[in-house]
C-alpha atoms as a PDB file:
ATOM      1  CA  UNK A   1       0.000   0.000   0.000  1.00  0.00           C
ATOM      2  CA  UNK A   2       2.973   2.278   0.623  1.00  0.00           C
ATOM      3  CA  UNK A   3       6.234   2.092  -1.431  1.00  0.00           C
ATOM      4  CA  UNK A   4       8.611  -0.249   0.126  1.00  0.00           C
ATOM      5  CA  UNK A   5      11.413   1.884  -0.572  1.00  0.00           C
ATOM      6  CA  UNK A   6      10.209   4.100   2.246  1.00  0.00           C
ATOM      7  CA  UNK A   7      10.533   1.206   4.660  1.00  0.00           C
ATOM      8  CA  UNK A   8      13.939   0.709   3.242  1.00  0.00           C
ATOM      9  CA  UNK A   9      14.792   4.746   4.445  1.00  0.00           C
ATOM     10  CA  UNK A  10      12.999   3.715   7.902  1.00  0.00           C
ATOM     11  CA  UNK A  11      15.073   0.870   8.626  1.00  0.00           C
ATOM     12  CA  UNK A  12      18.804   3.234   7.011  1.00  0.00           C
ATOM     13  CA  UNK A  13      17.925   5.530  10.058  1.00  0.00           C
ATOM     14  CA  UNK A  14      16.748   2.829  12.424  1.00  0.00           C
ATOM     15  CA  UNK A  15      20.463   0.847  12.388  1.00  0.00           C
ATOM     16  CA  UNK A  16      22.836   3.351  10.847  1.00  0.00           C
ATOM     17  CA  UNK A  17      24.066   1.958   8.367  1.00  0.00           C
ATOM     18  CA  UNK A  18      23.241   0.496   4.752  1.00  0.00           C
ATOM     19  CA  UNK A  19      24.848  -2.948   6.008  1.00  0.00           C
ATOM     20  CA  UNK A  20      22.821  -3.283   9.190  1.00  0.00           C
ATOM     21  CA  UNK A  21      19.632  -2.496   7.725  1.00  0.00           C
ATOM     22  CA  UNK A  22      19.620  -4.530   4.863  1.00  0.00           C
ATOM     23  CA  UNK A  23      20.251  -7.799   7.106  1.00  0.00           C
ATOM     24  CA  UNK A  24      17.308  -6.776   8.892  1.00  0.00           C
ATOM     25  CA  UNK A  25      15.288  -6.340   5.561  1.00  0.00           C
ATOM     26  CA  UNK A  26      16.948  -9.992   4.044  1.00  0.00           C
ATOM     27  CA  UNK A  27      18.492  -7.750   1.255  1.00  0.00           C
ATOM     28  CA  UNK A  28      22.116  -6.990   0.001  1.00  0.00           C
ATOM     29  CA  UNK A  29      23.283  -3.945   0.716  1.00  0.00           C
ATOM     30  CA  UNK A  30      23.813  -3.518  -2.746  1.00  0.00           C
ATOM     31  CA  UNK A  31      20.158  -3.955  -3.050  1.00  0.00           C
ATOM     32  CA  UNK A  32      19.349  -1.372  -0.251  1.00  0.00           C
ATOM     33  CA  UNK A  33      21.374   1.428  -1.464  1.00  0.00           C
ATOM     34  CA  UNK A  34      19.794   1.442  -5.027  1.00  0.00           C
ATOM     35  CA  UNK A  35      16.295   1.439  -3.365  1.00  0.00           C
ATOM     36  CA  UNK A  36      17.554   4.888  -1.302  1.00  0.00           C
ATOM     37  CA  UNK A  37      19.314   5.577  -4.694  1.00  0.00           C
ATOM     38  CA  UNK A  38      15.925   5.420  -6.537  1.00  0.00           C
ATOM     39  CA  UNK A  39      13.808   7.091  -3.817  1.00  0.00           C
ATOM     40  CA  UNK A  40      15.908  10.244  -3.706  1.00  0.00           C
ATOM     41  CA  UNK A  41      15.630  10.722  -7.370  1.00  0.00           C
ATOM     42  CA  UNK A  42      12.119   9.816  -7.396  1.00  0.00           C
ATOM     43  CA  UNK A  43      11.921  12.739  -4.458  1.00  0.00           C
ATOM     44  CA  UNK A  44      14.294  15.073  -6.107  1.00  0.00           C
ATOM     45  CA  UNK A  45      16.431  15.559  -2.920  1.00  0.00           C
ATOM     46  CA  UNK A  46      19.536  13.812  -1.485  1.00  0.00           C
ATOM     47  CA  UNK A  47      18.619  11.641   1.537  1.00  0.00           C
ATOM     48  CA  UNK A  48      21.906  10.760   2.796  1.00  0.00           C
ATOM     49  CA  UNK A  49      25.383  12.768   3.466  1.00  0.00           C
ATOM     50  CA  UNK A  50      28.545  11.173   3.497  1.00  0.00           C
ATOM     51  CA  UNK A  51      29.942  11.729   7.001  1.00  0.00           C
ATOM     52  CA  UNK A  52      33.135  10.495   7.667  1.00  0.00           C
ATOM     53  CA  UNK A  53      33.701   6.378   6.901  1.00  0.00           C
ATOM     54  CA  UNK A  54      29.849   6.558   7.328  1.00  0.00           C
ATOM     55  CA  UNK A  55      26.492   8.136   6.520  1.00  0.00           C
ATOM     56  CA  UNK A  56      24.166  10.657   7.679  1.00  0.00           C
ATOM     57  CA  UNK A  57      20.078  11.276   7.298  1.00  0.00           C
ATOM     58  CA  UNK A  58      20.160  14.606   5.212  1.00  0.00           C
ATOM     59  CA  UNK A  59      17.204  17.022   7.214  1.00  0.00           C
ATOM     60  CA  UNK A  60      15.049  15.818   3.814  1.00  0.00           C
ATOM     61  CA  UNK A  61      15.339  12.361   4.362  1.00  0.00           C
ATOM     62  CA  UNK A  62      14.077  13.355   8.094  1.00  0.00           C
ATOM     63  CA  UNK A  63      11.457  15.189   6.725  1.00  0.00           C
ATOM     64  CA  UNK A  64      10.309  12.450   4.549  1.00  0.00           C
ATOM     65  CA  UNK A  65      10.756   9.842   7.500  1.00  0.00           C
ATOM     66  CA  UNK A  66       8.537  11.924   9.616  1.00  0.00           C
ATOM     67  CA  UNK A  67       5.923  11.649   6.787  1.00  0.00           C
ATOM     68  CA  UNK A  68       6.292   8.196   6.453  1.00  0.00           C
ATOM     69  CA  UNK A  69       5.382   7.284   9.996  1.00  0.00           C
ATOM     70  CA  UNK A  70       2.182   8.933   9.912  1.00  0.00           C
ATOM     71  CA  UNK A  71       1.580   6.623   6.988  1.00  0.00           C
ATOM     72  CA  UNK A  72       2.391   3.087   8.027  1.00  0.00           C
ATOM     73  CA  UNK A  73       0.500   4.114  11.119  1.00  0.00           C
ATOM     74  CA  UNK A  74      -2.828   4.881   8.883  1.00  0.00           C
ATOM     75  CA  UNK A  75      -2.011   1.566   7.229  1.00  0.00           C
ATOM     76  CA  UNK A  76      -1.750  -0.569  10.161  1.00  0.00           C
ATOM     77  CA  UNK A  77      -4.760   0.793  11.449  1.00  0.00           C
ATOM     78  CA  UNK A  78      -6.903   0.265   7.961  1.00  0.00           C
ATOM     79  CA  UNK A  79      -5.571  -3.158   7.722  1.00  0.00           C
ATOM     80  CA  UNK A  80      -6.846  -3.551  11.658  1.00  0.00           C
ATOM     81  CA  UNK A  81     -10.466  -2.121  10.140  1.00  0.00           C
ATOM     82  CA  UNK A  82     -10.619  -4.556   7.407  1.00  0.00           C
ATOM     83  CA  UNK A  83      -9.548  -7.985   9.450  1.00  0.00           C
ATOM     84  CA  UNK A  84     -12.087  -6.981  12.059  1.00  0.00           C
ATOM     85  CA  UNK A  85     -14.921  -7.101   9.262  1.00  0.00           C
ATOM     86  CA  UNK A  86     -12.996 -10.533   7.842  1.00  0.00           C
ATOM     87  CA  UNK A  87     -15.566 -13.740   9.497  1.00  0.00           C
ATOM     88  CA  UNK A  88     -12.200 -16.336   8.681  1.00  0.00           C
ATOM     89  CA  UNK A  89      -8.974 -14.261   9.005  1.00  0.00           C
ATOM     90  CA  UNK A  90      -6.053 -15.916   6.919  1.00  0.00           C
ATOM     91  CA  UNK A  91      -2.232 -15.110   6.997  1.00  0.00           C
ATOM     92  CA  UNK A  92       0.236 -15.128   9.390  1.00  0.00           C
ATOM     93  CA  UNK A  93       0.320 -13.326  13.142  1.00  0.00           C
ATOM     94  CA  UNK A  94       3.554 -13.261  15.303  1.00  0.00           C
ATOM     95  CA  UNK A  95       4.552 -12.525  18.464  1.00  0.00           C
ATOM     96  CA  UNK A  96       7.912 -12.060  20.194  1.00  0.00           C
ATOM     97  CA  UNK A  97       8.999 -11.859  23.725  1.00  0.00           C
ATOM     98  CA  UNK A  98      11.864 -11.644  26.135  1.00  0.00           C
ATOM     99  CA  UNK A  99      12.793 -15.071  27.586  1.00  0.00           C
ATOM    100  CA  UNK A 100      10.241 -15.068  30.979  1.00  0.00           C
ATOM    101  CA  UNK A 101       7.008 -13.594  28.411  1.00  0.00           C
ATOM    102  CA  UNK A 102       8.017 -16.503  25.893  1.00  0.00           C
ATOM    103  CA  UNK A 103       8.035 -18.801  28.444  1.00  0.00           C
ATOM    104  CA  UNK A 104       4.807 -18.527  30.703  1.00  0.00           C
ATOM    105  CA  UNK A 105       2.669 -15.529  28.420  1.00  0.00           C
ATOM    106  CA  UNK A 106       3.294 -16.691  24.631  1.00  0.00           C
ATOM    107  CA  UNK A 107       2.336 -19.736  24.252  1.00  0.00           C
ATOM    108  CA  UNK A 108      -1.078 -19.961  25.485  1.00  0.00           C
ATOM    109  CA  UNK A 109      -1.772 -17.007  23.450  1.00  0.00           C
ATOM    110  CA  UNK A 110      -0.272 -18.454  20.745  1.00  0.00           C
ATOM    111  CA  UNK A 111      -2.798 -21.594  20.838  1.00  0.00           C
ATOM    112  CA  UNK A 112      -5.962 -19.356  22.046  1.00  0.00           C
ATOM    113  CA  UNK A 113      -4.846 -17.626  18.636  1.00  0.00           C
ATOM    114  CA  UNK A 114      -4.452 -20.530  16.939  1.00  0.00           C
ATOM    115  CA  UNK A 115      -7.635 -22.542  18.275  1.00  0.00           C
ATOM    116  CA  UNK A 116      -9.573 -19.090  18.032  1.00  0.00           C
ATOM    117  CA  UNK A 117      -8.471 -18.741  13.910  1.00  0.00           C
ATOM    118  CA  UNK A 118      -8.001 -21.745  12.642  1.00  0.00           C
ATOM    119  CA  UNK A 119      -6.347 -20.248   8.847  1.00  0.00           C
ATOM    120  CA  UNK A 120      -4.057 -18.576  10.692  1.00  0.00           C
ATOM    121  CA  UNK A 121       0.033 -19.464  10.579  1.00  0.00           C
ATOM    122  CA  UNK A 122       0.739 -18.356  14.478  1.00  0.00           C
ATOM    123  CA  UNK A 123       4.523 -17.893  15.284  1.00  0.00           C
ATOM    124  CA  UNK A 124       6.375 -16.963  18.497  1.00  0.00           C
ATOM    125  CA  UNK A 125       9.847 -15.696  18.364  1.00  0.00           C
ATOM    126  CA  UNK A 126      12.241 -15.350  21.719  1.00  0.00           C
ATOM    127  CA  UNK A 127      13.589 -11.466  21.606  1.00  0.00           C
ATOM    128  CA  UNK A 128      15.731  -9.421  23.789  1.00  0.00           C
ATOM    129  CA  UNK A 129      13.595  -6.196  24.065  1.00  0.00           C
ATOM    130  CA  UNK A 130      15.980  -4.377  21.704  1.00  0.00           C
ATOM    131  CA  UNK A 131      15.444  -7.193  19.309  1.00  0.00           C
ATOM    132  CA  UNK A 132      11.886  -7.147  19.825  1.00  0.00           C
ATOM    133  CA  UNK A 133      11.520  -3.483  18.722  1.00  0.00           C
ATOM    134  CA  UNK A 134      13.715  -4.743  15.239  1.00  0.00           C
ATOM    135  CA  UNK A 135      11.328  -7.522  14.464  1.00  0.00           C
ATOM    136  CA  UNK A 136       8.376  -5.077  14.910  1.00  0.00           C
ATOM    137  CA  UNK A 137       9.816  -2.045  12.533  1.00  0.00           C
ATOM    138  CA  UNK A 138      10.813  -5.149  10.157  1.00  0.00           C
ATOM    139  CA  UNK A 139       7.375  -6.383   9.807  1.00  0.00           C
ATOM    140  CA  UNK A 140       8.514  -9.759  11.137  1.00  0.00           C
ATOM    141  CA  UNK A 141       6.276  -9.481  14.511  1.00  0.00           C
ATOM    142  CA  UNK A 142       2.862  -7.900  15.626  1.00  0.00           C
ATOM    143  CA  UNK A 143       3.123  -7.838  18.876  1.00  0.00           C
ATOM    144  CA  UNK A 144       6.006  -7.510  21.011  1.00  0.00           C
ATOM    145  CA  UNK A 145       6.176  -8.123  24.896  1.00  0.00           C
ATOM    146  CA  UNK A 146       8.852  -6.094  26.236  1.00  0.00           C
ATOM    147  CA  UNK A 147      10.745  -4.272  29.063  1.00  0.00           C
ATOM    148  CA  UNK A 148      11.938  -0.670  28.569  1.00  0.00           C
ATOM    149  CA  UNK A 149      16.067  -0.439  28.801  1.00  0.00           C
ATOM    150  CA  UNK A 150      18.644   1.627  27.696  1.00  0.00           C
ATOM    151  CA  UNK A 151      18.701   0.155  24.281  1.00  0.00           C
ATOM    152  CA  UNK A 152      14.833   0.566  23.551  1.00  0.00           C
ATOM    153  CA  UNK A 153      13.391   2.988  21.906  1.00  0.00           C
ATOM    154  CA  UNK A 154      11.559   5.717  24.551  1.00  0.00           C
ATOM    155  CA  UNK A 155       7.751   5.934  24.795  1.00  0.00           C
ATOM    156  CA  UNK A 156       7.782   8.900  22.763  1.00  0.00           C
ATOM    157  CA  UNK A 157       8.930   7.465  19.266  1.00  0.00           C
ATOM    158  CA  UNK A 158       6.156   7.997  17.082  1.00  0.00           C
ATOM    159  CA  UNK A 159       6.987   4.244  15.289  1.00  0.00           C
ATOM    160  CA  UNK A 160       5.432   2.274  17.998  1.00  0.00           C
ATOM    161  CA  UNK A 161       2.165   1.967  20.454  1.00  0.00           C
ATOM    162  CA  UNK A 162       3.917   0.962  23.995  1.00  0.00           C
ATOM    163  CA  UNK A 163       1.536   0.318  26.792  1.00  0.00           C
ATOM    164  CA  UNK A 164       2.282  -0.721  30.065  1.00  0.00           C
ATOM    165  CA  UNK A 165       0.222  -4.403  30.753  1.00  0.00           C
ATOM    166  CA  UNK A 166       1.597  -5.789  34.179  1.00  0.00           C
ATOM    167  CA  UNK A 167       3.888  -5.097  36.625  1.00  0.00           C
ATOM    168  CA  UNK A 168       6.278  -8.570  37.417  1.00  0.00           C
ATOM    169  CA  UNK A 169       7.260  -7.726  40.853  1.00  0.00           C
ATOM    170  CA  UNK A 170      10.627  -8.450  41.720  1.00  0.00           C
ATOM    171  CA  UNK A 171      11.790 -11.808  44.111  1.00  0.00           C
ATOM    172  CA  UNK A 172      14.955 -11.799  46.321  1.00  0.00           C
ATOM    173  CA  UNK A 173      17.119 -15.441  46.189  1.00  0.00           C
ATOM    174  CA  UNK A 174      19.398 -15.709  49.157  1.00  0.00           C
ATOM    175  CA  UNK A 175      20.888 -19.336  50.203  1.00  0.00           C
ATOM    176  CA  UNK A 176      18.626 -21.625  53.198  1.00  0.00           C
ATOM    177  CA  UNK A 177      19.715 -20.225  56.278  1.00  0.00           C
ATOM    178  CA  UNK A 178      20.657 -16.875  54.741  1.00  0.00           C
ATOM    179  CA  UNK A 179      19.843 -13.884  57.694  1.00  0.00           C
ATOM    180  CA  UNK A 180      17.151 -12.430  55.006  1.00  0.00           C
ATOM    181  CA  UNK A 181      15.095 -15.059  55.285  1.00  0.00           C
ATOM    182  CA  UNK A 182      14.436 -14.850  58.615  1.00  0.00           C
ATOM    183  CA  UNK A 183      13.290 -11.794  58.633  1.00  0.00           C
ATOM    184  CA  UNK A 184       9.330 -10.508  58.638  1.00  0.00           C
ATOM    185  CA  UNK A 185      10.088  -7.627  56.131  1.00  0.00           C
ATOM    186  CA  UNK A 186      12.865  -6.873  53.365  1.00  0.00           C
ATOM    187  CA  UNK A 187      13.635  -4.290  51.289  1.00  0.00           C
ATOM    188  CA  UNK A 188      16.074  -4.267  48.918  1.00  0.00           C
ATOM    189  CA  UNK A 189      18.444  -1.991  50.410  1.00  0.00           C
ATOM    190  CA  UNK A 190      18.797  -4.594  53.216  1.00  0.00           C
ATOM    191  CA  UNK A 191      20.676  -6.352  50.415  1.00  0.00           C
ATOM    192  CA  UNK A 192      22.973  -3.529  49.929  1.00  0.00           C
ATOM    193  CA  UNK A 193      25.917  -4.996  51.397  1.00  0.00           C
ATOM    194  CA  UNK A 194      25.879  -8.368  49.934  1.00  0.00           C
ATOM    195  CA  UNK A 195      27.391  -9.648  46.339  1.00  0.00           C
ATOM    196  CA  UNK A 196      25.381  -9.784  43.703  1.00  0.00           C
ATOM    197  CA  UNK A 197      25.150 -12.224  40.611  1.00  0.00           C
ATOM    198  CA  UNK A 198      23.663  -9.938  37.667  1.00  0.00           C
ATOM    199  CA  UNK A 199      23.165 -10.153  33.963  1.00  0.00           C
ATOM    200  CA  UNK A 200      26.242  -9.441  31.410  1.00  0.00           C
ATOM    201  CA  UNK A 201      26.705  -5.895  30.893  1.00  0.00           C
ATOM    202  CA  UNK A 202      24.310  -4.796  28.015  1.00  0.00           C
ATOM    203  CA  UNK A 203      21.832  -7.441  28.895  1.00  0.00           C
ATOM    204  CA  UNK A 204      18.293  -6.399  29.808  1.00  0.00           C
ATOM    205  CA  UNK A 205      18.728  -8.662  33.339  1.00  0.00           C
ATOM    206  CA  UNK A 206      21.678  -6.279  33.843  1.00  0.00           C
ATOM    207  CA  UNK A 207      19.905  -3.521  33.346  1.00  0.00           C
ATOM    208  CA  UNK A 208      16.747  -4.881  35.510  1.00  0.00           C
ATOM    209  CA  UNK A 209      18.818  -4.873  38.604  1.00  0.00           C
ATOM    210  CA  UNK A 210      20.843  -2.225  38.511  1.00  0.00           C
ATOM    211  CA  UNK A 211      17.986   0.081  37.775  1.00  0.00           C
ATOM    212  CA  UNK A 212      16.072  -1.542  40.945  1.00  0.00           C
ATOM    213  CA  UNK A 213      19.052  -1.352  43.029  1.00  0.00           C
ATOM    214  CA  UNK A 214      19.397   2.429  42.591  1.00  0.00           C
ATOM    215  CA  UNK A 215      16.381   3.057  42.838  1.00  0.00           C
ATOM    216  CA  UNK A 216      16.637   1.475  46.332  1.00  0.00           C
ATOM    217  CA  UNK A 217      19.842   3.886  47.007  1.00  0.00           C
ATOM    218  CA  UNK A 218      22.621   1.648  46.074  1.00  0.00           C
ATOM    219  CA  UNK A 219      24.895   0.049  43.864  1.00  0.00           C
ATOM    220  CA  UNK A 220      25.145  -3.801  44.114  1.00  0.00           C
ATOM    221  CA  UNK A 221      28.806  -4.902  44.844  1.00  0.00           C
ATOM    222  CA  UNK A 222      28.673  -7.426  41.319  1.00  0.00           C
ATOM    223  CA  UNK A 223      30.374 -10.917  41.938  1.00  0.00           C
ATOM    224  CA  UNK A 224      29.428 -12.933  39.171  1.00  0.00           C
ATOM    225  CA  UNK A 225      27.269 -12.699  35.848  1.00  0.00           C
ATOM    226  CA  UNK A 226      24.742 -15.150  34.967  1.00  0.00           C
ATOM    227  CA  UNK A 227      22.109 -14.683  32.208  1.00  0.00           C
ATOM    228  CA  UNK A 228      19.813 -17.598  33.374  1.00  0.00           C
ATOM    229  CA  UNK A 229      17.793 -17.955  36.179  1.00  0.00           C
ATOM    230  CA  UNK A 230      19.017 -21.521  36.564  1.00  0.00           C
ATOM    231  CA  UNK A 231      22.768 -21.031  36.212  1.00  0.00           C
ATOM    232  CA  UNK A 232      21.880 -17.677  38.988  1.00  0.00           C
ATOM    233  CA  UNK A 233      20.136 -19.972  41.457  1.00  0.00           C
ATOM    234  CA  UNK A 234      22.948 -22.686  41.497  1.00  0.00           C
ATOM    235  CA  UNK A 235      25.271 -19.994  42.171  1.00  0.00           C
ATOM    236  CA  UNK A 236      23.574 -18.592  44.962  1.00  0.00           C
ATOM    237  CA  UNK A 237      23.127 -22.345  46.312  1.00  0.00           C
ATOM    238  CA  UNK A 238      26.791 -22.416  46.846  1.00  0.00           C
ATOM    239  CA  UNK A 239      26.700 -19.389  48.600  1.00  0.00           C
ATOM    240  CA  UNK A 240      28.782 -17.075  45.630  1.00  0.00           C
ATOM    241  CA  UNK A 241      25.599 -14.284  46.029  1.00  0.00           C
ATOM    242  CA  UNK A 242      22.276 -13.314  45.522  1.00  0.00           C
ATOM    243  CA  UNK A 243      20.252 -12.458  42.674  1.00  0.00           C
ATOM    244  CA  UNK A 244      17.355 -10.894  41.634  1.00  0.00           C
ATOM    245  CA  UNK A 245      14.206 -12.836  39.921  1.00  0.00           C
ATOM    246  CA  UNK A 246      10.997 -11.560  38.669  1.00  0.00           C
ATOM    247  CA  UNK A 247       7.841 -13.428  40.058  1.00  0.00           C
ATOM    248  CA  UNK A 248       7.294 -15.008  36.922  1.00  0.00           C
ATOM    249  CA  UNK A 249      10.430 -17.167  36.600  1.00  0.00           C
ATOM    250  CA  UNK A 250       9.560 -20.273  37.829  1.00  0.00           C
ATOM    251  CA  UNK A 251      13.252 -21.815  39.759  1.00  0.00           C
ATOM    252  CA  UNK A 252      14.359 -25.701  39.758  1.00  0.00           C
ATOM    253  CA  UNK A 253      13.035 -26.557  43.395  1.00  0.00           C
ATOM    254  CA  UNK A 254      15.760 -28.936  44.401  1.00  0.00           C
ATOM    255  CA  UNK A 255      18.658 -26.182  44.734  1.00  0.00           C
ATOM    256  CA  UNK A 256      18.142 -25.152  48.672  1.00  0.00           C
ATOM    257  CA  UNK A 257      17.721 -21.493  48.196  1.00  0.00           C
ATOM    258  CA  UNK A 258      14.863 -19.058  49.627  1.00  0.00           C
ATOM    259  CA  UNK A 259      12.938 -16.802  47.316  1.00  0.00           C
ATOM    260  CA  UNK A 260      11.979 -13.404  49.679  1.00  0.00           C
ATOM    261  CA  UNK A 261       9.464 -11.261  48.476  1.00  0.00           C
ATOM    262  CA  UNK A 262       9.870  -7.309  48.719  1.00  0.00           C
ATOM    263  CA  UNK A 263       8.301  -5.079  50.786  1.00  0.00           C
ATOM    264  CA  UNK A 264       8.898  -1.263  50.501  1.00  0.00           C
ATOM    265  CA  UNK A 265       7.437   1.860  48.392  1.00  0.00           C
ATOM    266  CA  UNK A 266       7.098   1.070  45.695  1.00  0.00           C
ATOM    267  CA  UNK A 267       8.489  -2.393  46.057  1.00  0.00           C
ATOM    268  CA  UNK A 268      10.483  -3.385  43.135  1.00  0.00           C
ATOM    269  CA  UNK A 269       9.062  -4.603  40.043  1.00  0.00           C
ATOM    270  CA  UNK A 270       9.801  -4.910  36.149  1.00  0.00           C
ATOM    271  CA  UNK A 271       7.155  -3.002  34.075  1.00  0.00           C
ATOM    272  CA  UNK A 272       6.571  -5.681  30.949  1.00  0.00           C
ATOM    273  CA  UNK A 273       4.802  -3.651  28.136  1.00  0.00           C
ATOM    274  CA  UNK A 274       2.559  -4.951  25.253  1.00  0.00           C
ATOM    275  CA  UNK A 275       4.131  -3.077  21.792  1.00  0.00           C
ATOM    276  CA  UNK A 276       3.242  -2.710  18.256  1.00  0.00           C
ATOM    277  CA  UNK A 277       3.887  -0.726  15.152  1.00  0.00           C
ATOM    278  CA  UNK A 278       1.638   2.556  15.587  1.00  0.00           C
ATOM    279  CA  UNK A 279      -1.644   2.016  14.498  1.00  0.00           C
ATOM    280  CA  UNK A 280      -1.899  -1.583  15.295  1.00  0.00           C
ATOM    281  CA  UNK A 281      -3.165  -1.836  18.512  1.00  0.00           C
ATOM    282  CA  UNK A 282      -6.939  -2.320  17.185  1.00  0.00           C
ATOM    283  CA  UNK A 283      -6.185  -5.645  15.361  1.00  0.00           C
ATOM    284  CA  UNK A 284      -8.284  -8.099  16.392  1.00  0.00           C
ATOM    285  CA  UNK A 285      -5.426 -10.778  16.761  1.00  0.00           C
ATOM    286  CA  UNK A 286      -3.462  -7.776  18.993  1.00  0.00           C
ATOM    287  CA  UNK A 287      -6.871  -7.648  21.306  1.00  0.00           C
ATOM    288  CA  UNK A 288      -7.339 -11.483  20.967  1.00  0.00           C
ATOM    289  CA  UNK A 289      -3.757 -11.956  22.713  1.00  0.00           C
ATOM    290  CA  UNK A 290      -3.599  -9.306  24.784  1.00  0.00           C
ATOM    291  CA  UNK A 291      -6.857 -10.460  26.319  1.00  0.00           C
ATOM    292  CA  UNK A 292      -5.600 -13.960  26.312  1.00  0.00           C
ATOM    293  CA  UNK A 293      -1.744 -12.863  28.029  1.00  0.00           C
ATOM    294  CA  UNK A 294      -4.146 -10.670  30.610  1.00  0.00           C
ATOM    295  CA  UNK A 295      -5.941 -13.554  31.940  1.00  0.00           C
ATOM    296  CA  UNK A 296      -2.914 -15.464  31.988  1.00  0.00           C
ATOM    297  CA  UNK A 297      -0.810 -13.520  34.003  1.00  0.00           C
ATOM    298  CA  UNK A 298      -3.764 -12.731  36.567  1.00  0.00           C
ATOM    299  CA  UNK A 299      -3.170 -16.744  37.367  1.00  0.00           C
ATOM    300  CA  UNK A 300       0.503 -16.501  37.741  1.00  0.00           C
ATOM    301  CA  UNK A 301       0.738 -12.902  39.584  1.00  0.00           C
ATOM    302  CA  UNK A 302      -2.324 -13.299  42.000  1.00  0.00           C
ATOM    303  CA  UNK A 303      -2.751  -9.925  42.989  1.00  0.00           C
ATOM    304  CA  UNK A 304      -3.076  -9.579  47.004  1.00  0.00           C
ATOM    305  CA  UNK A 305      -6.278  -9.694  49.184  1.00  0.00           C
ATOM    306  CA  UNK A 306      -6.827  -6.439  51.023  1.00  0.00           C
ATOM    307  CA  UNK A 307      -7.053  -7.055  54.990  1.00  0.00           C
ATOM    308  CA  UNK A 308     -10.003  -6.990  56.517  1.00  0.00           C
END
């Protein structure tokens, strides 16, 4: 409905360079660079400025880009219109997720999907949240669950619909016997002192904990790094640390280690958000999951009875 070569400039500005973005598009970058070559002359006004060993978005091509999102927008939200008035919907849908959302959230809206549209091809992909935001600018997912980080876009960029849709509070692991969980009430700046077992550096774990640790007033003393919850918990079982999990990771029950929830204001959480392209948050498959994920989660995060 729109030229393609316009996705092509989206994607140029998205990664930076010619190379990146035409491994995100499955092109040659041979291929990409005529498209831009073709769109500026089409346009009648350079697009992109050499600038040093690289290249730089001319204030056109930012012009035109600017254009271009209010566009796709309009389109995802006619092609929302149309499969809502569609009795059999046919295609394909995907979703994508961070490792915790692909585990426990995905799936069963992937089959209430599938089970609920029977033509449809459903397909979940595993993302990093940085990755997630690629696949959804690509066109090769419809739905993203996320977590904002460093890397991620802000909630401000006019490409995407990001709304928050639970908050996965955040669990404390300590060995048996540790002094913290003992204790009637912990924050997490009664942890302050202790060594921590984190995500690598650039990881969206990393960033998870050290976010939540100063926000609690501290920064942890970092001992090991350990991208899975499992590999975490068997380090904290031989007493190297502690580590943070969400409530949602579910932990191998034989490793003798306490999980302590958080108290405190606010107590620490991650904020997961549902995301898609601008314009597509009315598509009935969108809805259809996010209702499914909703119902879902209110199962695995029972939210607390007030006292009486």
């Amino acid at each position: 409905m729109i030229d393609p070569k316009l996705r092509v400039l989206q994607m140029v500005a998205h990664y930076g360079t010619v190379t990146a973005a035409a491994a995100a598009l499955h092109y040659t970058p041979s291929a990409v660079s005529h498209q831009l070559r073709q769109l500026a002359a089409e346009l009648g006004v350079d697009l992109l400025s050499q600038y040093g060993r690289g290249i730089r978005l001319t204030a056109a091509a930012r012009t035109v880009l600017r254009h271009a999102d209010v566009l796709y927008a309009q389109v995802e939200r006619a092609e929302a219109e149309l499969m809502a008035s569609v009795d059999e919907p046919a295609g394909s849908f995907t979703v994508c997720g961070f490792s915790t959302a692909a585990t426990h959230l995905l799936p069963p809206a992937a089959a209430s999907l599938r089970d609920r549209y029977p033509h449809l091809s459903v397909r979940v992909i595993e993302a990093e949240p940085s990755r997630g935001f690629d696949l959804l600018l690509a066109g090769d997912a419809d739905l993203a669950l996320l977590t904002a980080t460093g890397q991620t876009p802000p909630s401000s960029d006019q490409r995407f619909d990001q709304r928050p849709l639970l908050d996965d509070p955040l669990d404390l692991v300590v060995p048996e016997q540790h002094h913290l969980a003992a204790r009637s009430r912990v924050t997490l700046a009664d942890a302050a002192d202790e060594s921590w077992i984190v995500g690598r550096p650039g990881s969206a774990y990393h960033h998870l904990v050290l976010t939540a640790c100063q926000a609690a007033g501290f920064t942890p003393n970092i001992a090991h790094y350990a991208d899975e919850w499992d590999t975490g918990t068997a380090l904290v079982a031989h007493h190297f640390g502690i580590i943070l999990v969400p409530r949602l990771a579910r932990l191998h029950e034989e490793w003798p280690v306490e999980r302590v929830r958080l108290s405190g204001e606010p107590a620490p959480a991650r904020r997961i958000l549902a995301t898609t392209r601008l314009g597509g948050r009315e598509h009935p498959m969108v809805a259809h999951a996010l209702d499914t994920i909703t119902t879902t989660a209110a199962t695995l995060l029972p939210q607390p009875q007030p006292a009486e």
